[in-house]
C-alpha atoms as a PDB file:
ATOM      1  CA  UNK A   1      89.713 180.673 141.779  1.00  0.00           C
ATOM      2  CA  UNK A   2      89.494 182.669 145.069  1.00  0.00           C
ATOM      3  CA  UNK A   3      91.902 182.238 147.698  1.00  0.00           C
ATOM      4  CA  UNK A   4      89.886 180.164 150.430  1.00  0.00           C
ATOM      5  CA  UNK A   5      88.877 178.273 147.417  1.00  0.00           C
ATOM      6  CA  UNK A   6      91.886 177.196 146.592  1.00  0.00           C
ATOM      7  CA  UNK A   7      93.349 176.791 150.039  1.00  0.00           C
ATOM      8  CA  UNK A   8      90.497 174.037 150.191  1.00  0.00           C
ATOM      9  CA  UNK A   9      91.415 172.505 147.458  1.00  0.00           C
ATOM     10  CA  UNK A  10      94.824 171.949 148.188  1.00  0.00           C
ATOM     11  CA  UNK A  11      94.622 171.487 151.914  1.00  0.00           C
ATOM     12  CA  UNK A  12      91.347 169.590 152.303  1.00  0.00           C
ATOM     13  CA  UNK A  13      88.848 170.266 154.802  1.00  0.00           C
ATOM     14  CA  UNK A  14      90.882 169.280 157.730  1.00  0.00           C
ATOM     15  CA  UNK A  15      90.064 171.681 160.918  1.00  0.00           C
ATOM     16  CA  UNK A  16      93.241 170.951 162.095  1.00  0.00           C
ATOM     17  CA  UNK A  17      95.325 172.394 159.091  1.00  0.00           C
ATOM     18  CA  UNK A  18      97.193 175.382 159.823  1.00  0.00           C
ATOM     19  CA  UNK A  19      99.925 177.105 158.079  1.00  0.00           C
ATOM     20  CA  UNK A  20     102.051 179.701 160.442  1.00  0.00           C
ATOM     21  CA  UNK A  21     103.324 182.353 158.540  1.00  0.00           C
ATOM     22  CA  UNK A  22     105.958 184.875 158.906  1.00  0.00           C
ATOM     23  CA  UNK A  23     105.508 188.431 157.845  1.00  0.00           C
ATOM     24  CA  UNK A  24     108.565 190.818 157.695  1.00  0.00           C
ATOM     25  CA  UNK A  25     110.517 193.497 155.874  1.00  0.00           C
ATOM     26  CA  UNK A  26     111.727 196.904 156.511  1.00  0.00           C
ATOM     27  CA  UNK A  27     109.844 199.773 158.425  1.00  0.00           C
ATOM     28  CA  UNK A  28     107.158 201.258 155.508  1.00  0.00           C
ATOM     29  CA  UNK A  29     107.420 198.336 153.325  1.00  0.00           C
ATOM     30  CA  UNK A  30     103.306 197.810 153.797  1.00  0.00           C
ATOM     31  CA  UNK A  31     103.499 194.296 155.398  1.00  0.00           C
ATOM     32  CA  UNK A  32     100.643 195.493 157.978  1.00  0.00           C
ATOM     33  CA  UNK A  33      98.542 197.291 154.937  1.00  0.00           C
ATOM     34  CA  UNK A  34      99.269 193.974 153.410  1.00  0.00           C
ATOM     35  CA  UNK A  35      97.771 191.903 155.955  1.00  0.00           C
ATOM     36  CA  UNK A  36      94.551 193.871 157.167  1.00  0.00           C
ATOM     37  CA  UNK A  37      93.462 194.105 153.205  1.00  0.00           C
ATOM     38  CA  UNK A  38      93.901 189.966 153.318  1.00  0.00           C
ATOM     39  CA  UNK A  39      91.669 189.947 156.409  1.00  0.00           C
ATOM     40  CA  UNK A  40      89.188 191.849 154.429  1.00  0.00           C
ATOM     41  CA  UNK A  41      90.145 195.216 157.178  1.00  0.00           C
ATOM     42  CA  UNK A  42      90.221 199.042 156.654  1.00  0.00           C
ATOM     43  CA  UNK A  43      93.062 199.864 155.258  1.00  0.00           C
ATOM     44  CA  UNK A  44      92.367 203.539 155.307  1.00  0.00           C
ATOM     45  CA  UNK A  45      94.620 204.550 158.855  1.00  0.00           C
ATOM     46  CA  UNK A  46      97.355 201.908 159.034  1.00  0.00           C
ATOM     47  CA  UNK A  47     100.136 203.158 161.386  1.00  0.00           C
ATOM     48  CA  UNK A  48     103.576 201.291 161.628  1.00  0.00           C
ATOM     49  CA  UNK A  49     103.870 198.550 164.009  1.00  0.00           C
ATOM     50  CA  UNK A  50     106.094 199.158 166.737  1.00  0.00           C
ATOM     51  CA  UNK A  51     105.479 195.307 167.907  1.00  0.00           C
ATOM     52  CA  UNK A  52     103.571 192.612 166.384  1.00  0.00           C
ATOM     53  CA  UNK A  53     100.280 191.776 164.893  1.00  0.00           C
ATOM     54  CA  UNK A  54      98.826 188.468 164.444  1.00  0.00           C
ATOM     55  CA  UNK A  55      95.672 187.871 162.432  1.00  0.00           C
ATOM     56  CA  UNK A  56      94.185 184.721 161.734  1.00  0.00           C
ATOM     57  CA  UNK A  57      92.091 183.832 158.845  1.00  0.00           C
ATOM     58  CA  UNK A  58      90.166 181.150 158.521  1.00  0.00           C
ATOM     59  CA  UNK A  59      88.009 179.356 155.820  1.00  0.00           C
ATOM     60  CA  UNK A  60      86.301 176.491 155.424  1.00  0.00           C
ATOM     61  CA  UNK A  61      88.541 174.873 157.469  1.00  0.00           C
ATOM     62  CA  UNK A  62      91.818 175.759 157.239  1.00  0.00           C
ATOM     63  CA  UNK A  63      93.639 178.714 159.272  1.00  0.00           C
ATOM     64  CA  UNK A  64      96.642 180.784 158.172  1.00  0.00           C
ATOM     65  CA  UNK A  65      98.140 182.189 161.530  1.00  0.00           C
ATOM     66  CA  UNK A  66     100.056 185.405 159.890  1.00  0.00           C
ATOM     67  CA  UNK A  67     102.566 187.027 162.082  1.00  0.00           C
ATOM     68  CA  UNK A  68     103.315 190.286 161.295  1.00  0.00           C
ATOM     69  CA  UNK A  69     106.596 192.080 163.092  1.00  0.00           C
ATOM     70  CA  UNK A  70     107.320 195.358 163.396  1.00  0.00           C
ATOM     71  CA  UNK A  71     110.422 196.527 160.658  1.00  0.00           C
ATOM     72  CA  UNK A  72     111.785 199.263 162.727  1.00  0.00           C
ATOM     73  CA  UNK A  73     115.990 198.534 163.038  1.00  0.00           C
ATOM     74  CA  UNK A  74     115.475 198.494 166.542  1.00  0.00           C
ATOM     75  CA  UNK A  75     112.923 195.307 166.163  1.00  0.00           C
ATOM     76  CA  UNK A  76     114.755 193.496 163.627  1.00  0.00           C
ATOM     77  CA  UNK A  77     116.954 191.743 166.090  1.00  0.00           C
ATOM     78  CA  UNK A  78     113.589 190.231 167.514  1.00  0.00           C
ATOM     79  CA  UNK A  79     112.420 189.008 164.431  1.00  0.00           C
ATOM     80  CA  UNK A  80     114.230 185.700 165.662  1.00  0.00           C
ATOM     81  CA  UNK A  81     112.090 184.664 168.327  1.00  0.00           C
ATOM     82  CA  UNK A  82     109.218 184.582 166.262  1.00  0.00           C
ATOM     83  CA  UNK A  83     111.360 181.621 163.385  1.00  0.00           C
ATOM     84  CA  UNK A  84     110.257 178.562 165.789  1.00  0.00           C
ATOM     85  CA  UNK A  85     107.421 176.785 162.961  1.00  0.00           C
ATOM     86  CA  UNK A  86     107.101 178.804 160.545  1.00  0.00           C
ATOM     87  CA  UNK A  87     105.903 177.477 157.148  1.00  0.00           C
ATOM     88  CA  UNK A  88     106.395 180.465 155.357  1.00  0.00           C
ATOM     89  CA  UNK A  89     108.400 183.303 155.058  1.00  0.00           C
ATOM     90  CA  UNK A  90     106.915 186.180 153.275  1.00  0.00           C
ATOM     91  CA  UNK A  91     109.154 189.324 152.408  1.00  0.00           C
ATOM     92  CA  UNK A  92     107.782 192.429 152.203  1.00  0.00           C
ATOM     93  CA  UNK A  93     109.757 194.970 150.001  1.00  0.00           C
ATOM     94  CA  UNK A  94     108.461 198.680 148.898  1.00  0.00           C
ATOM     95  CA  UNK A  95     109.412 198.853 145.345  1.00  0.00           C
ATOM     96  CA  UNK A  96     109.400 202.201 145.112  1.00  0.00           C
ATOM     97  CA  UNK A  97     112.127 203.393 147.590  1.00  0.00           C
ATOM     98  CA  UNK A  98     115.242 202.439 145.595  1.00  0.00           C
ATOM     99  CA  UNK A  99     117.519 203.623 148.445  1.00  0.00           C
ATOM    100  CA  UNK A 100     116.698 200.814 150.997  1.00  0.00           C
ATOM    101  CA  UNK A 101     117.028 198.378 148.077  1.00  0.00           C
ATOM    102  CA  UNK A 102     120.437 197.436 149.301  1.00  0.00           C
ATOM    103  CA  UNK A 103     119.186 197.526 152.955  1.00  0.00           C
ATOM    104  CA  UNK A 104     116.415 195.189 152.652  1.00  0.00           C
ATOM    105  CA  UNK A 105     118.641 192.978 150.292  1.00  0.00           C
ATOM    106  CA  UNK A 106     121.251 192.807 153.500  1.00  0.00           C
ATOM    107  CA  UNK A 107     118.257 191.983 156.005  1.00  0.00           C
ATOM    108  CA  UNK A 108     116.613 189.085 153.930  1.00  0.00           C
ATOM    109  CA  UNK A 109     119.925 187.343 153.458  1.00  0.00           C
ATOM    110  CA  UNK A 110     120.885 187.180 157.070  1.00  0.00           C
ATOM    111  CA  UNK A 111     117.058 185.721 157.290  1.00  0.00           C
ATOM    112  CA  UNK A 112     117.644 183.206 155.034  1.00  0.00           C
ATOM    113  CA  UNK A 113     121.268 182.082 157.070  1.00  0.00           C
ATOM    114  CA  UNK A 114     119.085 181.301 159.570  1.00  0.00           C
ATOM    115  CA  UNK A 115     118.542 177.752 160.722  1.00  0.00           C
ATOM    116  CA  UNK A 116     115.258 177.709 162.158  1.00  0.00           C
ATOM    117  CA  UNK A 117     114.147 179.300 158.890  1.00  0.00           C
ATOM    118  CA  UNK A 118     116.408 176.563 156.776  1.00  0.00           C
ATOM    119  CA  UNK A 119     114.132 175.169 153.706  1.00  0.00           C
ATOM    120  CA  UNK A 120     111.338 177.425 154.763  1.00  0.00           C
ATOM    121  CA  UNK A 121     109.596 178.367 151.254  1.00  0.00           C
ATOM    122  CA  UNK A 122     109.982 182.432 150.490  1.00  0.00           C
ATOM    123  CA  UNK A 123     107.238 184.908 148.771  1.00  0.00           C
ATOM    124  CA  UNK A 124     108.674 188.416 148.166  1.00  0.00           C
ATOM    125  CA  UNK A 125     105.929 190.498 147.598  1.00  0.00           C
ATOM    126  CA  UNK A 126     107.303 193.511 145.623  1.00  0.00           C
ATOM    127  CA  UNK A 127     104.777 196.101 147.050  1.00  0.00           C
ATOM    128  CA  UNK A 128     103.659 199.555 146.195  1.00  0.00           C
ATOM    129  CA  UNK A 129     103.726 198.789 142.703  1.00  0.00           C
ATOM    130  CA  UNK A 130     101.079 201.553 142.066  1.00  0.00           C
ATOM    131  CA  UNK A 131     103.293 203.955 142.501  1.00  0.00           C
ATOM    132  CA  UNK A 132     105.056 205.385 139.402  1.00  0.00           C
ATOM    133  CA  UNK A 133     108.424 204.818 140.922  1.00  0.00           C
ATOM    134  CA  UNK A 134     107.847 201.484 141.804  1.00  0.00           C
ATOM    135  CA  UNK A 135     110.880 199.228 140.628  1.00  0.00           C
ATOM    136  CA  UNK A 136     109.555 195.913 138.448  1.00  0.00           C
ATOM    137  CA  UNK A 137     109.851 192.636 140.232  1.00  0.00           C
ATOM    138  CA  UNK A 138     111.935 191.383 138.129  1.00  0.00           C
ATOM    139  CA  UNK A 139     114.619 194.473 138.454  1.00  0.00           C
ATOM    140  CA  UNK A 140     114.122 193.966 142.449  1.00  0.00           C
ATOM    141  CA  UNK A 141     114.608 189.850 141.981  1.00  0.00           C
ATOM    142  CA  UNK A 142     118.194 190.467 140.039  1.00  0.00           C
ATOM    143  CA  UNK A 143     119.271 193.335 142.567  1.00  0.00           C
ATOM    144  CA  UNK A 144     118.584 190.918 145.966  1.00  0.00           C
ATOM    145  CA  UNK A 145     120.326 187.749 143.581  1.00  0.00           C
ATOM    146  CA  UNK A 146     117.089 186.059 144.276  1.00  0.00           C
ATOM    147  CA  UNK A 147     117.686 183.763 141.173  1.00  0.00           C
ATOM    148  CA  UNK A 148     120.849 182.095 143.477  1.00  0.00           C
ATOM    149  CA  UNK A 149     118.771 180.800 146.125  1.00  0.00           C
ATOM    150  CA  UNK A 150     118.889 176.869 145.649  1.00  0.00           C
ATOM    151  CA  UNK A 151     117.707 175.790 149.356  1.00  0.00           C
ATOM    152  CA  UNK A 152     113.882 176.552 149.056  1.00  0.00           C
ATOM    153  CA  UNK A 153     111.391 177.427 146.783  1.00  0.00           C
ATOM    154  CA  UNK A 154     110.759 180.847 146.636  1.00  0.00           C
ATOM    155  CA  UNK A 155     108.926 183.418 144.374  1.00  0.00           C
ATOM    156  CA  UNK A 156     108.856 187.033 143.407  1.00  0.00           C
ATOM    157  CA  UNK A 157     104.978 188.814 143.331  1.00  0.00           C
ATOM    158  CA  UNK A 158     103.983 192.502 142.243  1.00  0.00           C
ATOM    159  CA  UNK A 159     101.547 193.596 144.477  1.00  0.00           C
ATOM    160  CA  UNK A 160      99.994 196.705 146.176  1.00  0.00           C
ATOM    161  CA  UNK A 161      98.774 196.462 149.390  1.00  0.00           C
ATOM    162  CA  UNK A 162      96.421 199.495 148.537  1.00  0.00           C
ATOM    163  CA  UNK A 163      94.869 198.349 145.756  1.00  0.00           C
ATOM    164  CA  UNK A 164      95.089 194.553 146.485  1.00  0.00           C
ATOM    165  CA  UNK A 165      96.647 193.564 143.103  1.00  0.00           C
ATOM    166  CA  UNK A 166      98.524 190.633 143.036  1.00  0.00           C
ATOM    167  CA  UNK A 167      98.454 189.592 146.838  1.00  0.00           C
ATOM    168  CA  UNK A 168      95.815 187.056 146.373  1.00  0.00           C
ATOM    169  CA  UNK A 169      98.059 185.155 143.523  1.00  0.00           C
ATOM    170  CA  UNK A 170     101.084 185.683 145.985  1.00  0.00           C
ATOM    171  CA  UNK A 171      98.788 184.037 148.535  1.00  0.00           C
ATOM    172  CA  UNK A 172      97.987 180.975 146.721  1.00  0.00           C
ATOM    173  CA  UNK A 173     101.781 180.573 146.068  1.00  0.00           C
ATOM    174  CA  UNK A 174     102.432 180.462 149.888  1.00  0.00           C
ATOM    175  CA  UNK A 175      99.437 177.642 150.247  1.00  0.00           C
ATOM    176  CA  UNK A 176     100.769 175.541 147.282  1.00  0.00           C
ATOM    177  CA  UNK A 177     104.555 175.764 148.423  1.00  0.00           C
ATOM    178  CA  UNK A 178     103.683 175.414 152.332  1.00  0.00           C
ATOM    179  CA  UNK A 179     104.936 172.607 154.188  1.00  0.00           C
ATOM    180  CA  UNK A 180     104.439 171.004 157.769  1.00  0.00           C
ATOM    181  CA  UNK A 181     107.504 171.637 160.261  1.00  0.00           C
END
């Protein structure tokens, strides 16, 4: 079942059904890549956002508002005026640079501390996974201690951005597991 499919079937045809959704994760993790292949864009020349993008896409009804914020260190301290109703936190994390592992691990735990994020369902999309150095989900879910997370429901997806494998299936996670603020 496609995406917009399912997001119909779960959410009805209510024009007034919208899911806001929070994009982040380190500086080259592919969140933007991520996001233009969902809204069916060239992905071909993405440069790195040095602010924020917001995309909409809509179907039959329902809208996901994605946010997408820049990863640069100097943005990260931003990324908190963008928590206010969000119904979904997705993670971005490149797989396949092992030295950041421990950097990213440090940045999505002080995300989930946060209170306006509190309960907030969490997809960790475990990008670039067509690369040959891309670390498995499940090594990158034991090295961030994903499994001791007990305040939300969250899930780990392979993905690549490039090749859209596995972001649709990470997508329909987030519209099953999204909830109204």
């Amino acid at each position: 079942m496609g995406l917009f499919a399912f997001l119909k079937s779960k959410l009805g045809n209510s024009p007034s059904r919208k899911l806001r959704i929070l994009l982040l994760g380190l500086d080259n993790a592919g969140k933007t890549t991520l996001l233009r292949g969902v809204a069916k864009e060239d992905i071909s020349h993405t440069t790195p956002t040095l602010g924020f993008n917001i995309k909409t896409i809509s179907s039959q009804g329902v809208q996901l508002n994605v946010w997408d914020i820049g990863g640069q260190k100097t943005i990260r301290p931003y990324w908190k005026q963008y928590f206010e109703k969000t119904d979904v936190l997705i993670y971005v994390i490149d797989s396949a640079d092992s030295t950041r592992l421990e950097e990213t691990g440090e940045e999505l735990s002080r995300l989930l501390e946060e209170e306006k994020l509190s309960g907030i369902p969490l997809l960790v999309f475990a990008n670039k996974q067509d690369l040959i150095s891309a670390a498995t989900a499940a090594d990158i879910a034991e090295g961030l201690n994903l499994h001791t997370i007990r305040d939300r429901s969250w899930q780990i997806s392979a993905c690549s951005a490039m090749t859209g494998e596995g972001v649709e299936e990470g997508m329909d996670w987030v519209v099953q597991n999204a909830k109204s603020r």
